[in-house]
PDB file of N, CA and C in Angstrom:
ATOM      1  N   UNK A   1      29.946 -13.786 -23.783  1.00  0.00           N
ATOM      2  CA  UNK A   1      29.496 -13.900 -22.413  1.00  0.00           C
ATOM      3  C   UNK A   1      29.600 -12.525 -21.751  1.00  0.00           C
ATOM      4  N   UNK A   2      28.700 -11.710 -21.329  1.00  0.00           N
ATOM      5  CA  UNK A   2      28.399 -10.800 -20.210  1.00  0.00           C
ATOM      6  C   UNK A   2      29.430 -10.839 -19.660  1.00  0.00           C
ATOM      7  N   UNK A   3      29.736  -9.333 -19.100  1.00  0.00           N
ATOM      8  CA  UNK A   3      31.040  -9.288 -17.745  1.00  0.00           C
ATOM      9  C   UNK A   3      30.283  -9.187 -16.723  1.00  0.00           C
ATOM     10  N   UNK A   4      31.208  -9.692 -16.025  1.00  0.00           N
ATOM     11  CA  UNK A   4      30.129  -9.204 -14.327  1.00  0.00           C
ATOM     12  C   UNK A   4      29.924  -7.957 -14.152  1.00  0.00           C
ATOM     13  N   UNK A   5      30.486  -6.676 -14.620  1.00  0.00           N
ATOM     14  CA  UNK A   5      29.818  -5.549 -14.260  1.00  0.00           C
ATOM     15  C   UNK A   5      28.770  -5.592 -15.096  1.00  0.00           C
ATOM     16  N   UNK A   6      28.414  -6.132 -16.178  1.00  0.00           N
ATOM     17  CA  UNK A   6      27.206  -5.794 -16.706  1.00  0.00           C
ATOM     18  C   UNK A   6      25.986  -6.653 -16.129  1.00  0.00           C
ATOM     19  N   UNK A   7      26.285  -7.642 -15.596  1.00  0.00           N
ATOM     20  CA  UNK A   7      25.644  -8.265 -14.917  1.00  0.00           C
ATOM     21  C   UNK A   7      24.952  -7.621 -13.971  1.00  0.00           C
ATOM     22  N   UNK A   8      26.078  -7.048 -12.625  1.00  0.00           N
ATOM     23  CA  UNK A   8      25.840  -6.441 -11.652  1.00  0.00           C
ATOM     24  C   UNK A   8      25.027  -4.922 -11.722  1.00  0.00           C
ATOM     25  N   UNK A   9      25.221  -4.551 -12.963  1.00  0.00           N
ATOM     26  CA  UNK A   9      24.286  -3.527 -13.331  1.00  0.00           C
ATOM     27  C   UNK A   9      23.057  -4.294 -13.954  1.00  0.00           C
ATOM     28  N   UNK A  10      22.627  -5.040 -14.419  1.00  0.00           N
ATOM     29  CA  UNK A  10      21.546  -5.537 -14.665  1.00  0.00           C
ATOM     30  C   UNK A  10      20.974  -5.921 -13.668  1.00  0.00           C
ATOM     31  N   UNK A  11      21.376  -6.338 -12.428  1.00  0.00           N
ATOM     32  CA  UNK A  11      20.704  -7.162 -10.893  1.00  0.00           C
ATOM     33  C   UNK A  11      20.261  -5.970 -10.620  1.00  0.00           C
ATOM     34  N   UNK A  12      21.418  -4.948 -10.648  1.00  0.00           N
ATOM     35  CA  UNK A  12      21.141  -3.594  -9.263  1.00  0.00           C
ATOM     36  C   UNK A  12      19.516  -3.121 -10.019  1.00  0.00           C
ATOM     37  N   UNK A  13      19.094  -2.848 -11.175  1.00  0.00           N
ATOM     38  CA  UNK A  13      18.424  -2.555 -12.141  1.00  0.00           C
ATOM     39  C   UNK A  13      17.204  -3.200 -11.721  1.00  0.00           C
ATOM     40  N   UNK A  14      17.207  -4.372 -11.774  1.00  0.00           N
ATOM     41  CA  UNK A  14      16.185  -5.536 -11.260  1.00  0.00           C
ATOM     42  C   UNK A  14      15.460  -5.054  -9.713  1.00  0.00           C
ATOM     43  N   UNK A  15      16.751  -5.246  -8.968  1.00  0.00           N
ATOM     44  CA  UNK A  15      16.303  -4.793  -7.780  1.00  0.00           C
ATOM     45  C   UNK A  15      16.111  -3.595  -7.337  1.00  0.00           C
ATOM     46  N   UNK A  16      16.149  -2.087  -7.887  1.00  0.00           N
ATOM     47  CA  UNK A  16      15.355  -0.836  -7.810  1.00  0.00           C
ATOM     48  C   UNK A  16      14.126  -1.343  -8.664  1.00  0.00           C
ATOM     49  N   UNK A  17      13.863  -1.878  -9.637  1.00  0.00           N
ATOM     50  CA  UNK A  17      12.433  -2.198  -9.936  1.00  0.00           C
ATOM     51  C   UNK A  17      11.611  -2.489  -8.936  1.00  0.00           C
ATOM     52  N   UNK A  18      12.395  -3.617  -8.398  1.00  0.00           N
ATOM     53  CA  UNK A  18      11.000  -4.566  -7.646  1.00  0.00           C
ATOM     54  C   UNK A  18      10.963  -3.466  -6.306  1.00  0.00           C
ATOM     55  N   UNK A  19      11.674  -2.887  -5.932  1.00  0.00           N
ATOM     56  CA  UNK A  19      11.792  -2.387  -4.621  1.00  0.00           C
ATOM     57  C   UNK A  19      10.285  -1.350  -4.205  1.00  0.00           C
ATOM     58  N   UNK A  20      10.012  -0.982  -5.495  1.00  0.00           N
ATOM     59  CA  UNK A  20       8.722  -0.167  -5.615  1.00  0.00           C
ATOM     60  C   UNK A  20       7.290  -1.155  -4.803  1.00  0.00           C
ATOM     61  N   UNK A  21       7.636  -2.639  -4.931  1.00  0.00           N
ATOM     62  CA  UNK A  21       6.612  -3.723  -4.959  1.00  0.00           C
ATOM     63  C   UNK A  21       6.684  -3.807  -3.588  1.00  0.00           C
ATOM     64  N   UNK A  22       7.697  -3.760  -2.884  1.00  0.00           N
ATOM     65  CA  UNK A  22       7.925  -4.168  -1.387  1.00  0.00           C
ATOM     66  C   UNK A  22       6.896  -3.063  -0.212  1.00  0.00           C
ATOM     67  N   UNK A  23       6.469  -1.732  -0.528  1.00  0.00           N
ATOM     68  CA  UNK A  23       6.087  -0.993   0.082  1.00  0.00           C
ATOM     69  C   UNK A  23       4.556  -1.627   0.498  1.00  0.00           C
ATOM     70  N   UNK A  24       4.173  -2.158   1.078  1.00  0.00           N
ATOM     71  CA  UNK A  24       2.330  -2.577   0.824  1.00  0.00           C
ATOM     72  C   UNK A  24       2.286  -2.130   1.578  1.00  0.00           C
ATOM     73  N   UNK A  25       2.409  -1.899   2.969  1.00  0.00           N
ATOM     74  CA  UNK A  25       1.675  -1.019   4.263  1.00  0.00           C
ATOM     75  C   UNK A  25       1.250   0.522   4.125  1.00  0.00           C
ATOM     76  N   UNK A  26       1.829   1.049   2.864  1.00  0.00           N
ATOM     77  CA  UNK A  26       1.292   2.149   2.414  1.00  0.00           C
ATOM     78  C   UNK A  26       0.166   2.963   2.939  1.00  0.00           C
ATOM     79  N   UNK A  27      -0.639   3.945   2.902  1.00  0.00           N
ATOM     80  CA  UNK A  27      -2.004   3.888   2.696  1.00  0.00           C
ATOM     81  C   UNK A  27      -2.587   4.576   1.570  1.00  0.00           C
ATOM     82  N   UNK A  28      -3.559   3.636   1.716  1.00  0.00           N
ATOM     83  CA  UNK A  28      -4.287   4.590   0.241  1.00  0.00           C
ATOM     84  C   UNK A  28      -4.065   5.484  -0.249  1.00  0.00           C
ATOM     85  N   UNK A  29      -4.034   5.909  -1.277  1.00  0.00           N
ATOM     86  CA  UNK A  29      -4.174   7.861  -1.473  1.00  0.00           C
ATOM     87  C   UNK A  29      -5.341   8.331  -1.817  1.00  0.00           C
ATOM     88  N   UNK A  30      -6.483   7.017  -1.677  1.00  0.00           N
ATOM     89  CA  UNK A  30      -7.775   7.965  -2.315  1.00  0.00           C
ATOM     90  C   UNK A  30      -8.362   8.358  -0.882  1.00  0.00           C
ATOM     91  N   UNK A  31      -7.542   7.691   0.335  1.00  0.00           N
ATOM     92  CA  UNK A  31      -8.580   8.243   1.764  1.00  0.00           C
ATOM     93  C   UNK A  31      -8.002  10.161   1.684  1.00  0.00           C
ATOM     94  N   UNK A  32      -6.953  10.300   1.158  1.00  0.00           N
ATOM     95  CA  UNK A  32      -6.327  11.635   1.174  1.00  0.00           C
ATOM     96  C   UNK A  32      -5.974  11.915   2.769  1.00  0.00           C
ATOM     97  N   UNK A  33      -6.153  13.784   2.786  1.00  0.00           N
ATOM     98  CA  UNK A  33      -5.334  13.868   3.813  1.00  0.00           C
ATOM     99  C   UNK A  33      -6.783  14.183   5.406  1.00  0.00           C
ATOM    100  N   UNK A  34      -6.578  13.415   6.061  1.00  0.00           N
ATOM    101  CA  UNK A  34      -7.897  13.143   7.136  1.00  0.00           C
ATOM    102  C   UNK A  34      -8.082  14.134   8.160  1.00  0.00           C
ATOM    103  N   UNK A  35      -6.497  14.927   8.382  1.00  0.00           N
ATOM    104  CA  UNK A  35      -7.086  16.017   9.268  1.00  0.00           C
ATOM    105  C   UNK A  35      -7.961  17.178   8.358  1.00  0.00           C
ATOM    106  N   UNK A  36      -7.465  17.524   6.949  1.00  0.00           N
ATOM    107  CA  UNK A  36      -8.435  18.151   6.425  1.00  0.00           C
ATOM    108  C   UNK A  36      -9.888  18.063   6.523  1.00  0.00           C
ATOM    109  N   UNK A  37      -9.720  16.939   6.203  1.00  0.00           N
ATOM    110  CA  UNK A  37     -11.163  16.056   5.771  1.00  0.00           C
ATOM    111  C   UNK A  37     -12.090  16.278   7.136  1.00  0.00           C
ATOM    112  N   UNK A  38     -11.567  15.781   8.287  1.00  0.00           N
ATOM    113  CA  UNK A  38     -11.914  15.694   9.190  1.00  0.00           C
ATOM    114  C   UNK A  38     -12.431  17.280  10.110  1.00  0.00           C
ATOM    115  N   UNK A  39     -11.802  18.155  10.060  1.00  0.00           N
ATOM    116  CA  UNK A  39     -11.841  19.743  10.275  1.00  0.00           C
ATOM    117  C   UNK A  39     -12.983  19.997   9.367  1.00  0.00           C
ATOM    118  N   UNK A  40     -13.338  19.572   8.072  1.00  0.00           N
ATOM    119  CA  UNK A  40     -13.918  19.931   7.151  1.00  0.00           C
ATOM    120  C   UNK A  40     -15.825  19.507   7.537  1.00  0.00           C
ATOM    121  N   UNK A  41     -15.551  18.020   7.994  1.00  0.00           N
ATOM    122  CA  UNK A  41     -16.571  17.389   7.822  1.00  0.00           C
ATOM    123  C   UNK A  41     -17.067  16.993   9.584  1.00  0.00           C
ATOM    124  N   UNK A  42     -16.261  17.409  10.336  1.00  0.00           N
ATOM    125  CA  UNK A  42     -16.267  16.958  11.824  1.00  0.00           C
ATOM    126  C   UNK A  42     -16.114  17.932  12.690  1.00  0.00           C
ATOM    127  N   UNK A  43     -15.939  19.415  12.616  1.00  0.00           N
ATOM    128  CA  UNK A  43     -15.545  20.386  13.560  1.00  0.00           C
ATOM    129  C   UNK A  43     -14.080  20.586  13.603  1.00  0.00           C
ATOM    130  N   UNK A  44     -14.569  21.486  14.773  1.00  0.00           N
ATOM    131  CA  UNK A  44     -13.401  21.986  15.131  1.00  0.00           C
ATOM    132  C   UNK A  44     -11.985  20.807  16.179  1.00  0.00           C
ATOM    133  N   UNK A  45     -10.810  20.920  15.796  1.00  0.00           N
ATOM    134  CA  UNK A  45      -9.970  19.896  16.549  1.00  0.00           C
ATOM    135  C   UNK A  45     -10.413  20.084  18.414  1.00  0.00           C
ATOM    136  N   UNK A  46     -10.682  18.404  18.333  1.00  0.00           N
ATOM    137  CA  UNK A  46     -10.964  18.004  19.551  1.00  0.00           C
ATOM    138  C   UNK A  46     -12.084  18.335  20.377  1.00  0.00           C
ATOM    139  N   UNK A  47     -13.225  17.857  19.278  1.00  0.00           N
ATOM    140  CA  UNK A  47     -14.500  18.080  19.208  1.00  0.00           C
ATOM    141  C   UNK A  47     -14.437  16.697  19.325  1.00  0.00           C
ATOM    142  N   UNK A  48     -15.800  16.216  19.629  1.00  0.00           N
ATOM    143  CA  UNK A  48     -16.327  14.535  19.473  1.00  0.00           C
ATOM    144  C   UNK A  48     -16.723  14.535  18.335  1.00  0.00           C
ATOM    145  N   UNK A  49     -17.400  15.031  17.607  1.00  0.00           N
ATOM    146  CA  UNK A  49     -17.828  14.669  16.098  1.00  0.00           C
ATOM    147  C   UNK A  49     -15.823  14.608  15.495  1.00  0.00           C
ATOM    148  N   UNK A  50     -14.861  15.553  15.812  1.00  0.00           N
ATOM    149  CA  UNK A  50     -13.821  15.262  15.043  1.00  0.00           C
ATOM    150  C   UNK A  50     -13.146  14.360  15.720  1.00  0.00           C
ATOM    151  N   UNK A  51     -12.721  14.012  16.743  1.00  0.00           N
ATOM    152  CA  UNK A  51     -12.570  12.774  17.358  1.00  0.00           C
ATOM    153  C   UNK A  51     -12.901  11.630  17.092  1.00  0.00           C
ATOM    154  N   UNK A  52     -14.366  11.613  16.620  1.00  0.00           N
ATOM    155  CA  UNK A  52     -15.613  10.039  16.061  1.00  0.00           C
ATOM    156  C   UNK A  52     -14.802  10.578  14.381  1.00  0.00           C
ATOM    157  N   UNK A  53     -14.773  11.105  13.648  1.00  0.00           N
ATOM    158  CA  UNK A  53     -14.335  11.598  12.096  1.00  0.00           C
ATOM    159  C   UNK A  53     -12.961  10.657  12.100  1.00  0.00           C
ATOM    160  N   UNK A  54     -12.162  11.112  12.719  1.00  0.00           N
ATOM    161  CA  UNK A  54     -10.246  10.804  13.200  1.00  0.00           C
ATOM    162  C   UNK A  54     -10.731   8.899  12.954  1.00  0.00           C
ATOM    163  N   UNK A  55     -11.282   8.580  14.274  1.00  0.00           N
ATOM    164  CA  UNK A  55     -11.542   7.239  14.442  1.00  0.00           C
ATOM    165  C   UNK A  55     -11.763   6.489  13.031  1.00  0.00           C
ATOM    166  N   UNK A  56     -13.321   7.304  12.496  1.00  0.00           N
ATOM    167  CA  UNK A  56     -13.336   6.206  11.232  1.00  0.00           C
ATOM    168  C   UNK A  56     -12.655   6.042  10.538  1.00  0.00           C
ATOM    169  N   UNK A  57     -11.746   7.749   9.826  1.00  0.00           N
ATOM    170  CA  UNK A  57     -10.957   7.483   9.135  1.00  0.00           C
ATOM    171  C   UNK A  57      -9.940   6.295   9.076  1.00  0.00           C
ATOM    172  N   UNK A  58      -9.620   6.133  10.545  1.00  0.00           N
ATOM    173  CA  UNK A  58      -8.733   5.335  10.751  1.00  0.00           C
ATOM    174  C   UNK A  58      -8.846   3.697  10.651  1.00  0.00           C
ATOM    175  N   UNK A  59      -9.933   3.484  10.836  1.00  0.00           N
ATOM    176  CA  UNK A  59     -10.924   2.102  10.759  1.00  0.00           C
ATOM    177  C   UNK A  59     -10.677   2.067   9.106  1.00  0.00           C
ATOM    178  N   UNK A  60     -11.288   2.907   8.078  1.00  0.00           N
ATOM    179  CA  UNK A  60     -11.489   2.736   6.985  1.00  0.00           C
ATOM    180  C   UNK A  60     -10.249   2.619   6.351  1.00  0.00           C
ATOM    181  N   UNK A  61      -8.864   3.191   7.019  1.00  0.00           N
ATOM    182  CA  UNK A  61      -7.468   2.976   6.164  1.00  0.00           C
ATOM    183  C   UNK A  61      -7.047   1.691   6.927  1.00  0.00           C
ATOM    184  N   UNK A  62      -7.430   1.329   8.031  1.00  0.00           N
ATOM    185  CA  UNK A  62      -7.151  -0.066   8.023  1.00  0.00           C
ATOM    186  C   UNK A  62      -7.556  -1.071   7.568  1.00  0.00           C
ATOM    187  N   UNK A  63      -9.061  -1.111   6.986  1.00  0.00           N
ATOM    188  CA  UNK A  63      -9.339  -2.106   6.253  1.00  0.00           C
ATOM    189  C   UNK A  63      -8.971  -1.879   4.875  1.00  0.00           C
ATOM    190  N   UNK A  64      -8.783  -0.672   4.019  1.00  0.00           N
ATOM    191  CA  UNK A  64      -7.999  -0.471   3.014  1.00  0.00           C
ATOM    192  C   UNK A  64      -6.843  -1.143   2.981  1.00  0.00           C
ATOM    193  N   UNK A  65      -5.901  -1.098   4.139  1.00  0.00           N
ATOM    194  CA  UNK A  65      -4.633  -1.632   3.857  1.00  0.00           C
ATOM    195  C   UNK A  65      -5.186  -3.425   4.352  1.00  0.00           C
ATOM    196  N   UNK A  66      -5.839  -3.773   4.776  1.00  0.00           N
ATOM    197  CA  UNK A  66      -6.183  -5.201   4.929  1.00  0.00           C
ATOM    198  C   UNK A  66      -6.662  -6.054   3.454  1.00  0.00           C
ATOM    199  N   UNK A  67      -7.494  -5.135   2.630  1.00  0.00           N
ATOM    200  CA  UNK A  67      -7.873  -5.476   1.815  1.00  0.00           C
ATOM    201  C   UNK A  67      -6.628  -5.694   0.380  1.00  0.00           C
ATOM    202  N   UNK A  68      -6.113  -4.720   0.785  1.00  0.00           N
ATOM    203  CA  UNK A  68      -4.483  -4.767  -0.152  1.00  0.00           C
ATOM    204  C   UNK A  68      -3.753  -6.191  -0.097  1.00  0.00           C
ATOM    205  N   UNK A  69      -3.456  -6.264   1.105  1.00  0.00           N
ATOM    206  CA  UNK A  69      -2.689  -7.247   1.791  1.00  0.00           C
ATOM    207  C   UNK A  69      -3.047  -8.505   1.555  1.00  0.00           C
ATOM    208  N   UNK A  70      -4.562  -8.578   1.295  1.00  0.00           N
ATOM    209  CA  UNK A  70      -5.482 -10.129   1.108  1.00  0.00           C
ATOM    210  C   UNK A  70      -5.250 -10.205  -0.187  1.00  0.00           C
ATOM    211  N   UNK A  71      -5.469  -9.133  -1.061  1.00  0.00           N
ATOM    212  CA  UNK A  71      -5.411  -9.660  -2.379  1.00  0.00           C
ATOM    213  C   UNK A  71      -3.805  -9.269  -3.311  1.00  0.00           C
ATOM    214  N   UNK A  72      -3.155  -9.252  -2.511  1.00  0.00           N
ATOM    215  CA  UNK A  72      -1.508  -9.626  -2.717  1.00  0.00           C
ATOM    216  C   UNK A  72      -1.150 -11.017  -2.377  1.00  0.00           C
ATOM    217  N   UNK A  73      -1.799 -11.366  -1.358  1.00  0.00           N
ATOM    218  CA  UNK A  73      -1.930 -12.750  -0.756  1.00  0.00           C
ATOM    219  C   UNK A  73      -2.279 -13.728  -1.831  1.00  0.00           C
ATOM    220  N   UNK A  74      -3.507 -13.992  -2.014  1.00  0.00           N
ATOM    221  CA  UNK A  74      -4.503 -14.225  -2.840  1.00  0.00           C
ATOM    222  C   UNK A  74      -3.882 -14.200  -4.460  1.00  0.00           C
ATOM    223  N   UNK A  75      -2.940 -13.316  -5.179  1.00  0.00           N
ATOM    224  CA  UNK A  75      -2.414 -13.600  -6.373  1.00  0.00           C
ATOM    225  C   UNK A  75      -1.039 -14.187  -5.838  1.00  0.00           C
ATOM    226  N   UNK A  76      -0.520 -13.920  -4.911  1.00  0.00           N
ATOM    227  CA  UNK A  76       0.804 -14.718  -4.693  1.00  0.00           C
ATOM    228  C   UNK A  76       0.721 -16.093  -4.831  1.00  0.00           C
ATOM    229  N   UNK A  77      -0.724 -16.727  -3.884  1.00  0.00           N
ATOM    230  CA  UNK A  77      -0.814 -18.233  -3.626  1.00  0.00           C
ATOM    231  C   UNK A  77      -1.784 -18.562  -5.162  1.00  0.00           C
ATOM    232  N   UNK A  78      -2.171 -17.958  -5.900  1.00  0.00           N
ATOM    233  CA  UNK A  78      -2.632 -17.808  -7.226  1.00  0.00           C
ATOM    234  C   UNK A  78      -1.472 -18.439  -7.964  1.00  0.00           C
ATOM    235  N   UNK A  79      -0.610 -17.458  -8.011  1.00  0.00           N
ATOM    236  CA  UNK A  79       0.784 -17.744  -8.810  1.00  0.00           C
ATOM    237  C   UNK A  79       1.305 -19.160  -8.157  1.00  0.00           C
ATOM    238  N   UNK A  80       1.604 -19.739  -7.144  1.00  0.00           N
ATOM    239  CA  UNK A  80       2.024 -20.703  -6.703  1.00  0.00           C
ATOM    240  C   UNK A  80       1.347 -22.008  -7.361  1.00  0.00           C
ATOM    241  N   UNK A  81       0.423 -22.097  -7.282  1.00  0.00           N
ATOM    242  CA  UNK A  81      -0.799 -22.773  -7.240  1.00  0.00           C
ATOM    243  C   UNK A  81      -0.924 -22.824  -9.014  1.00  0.00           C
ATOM    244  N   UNK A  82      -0.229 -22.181 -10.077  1.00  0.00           N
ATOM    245  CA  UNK A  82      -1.009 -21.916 -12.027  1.00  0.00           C
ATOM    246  C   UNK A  82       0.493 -21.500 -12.623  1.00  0.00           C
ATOM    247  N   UNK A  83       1.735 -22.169 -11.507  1.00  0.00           N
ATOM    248  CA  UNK A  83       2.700 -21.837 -12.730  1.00  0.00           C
ATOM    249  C   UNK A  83       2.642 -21.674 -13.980  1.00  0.00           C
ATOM    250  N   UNK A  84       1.873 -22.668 -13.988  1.00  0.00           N
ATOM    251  CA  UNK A  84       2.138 -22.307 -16.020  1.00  0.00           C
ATOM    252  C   UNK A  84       1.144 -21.403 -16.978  1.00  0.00           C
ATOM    253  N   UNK A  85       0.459 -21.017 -15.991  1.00  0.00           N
ATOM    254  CA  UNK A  85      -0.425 -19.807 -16.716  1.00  0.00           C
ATOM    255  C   UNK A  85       0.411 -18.422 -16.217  1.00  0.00           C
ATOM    256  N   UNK A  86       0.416 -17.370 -17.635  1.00  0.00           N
ATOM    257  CA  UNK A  86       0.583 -16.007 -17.390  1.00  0.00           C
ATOM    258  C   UNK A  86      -0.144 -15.192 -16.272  1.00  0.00           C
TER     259      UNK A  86
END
C-alpha cells in the first residue's frame, strides 16, 4: 500500500497538470500583438483608421475567446452525455 507522501505527491502532480486546463480566458496567440498590427495596418496612434483597427481587433479576440468557451462547453456536456465512449 502507497504512503501518503507518495500519494500526496502524486495529487500535487495531478493538480499542476490540470492547472494548465483552467486558463480559457486566454487570448489567442494567432491574433498576436494588435498595437503592432494596428500601427502597421491603421496609422499612426490615435488616428480613426487606428482607433476603427484597436476596435476590431478587439471584436475579433472576443469572439475568439467565445468560440473557445462554446466548444469547451460543447465537449464537457459531450462527455456528460457518452460516458462510456473515449
Amino acid at each position: 500500500m502507497p504512503s501518503i507522501s507518495n500519494r500526496l505527491i502524486v495529487l500535487s502532480l495531478a493538480a499542476f497538470a490540470l492547472a494548465g486546463c483552467a486558463s480559457r480566458h486566454d487570448a489567442p496567440a494567432d491574433l498576436g500583438d494588435d498595437d503592432a498590427y494596428c500601427r502597421q495596418n491603421g496609422g499612426a496612434v490615435g488616428s480613426t483608421e487606428y482607433v476603427a483597427c484597436r476596435k476590431d481587433r478587439d471584436v475579433q479576440r472576443s469572439n475568439a475567446i467565445t468560440r473557445a468557451n462554446r466548444a469547451q462547453r460543447n465537449l464537457g456536456e459531450y462527455m456528460m452525455r457518452n460516458p462510456e465512449r473515449p
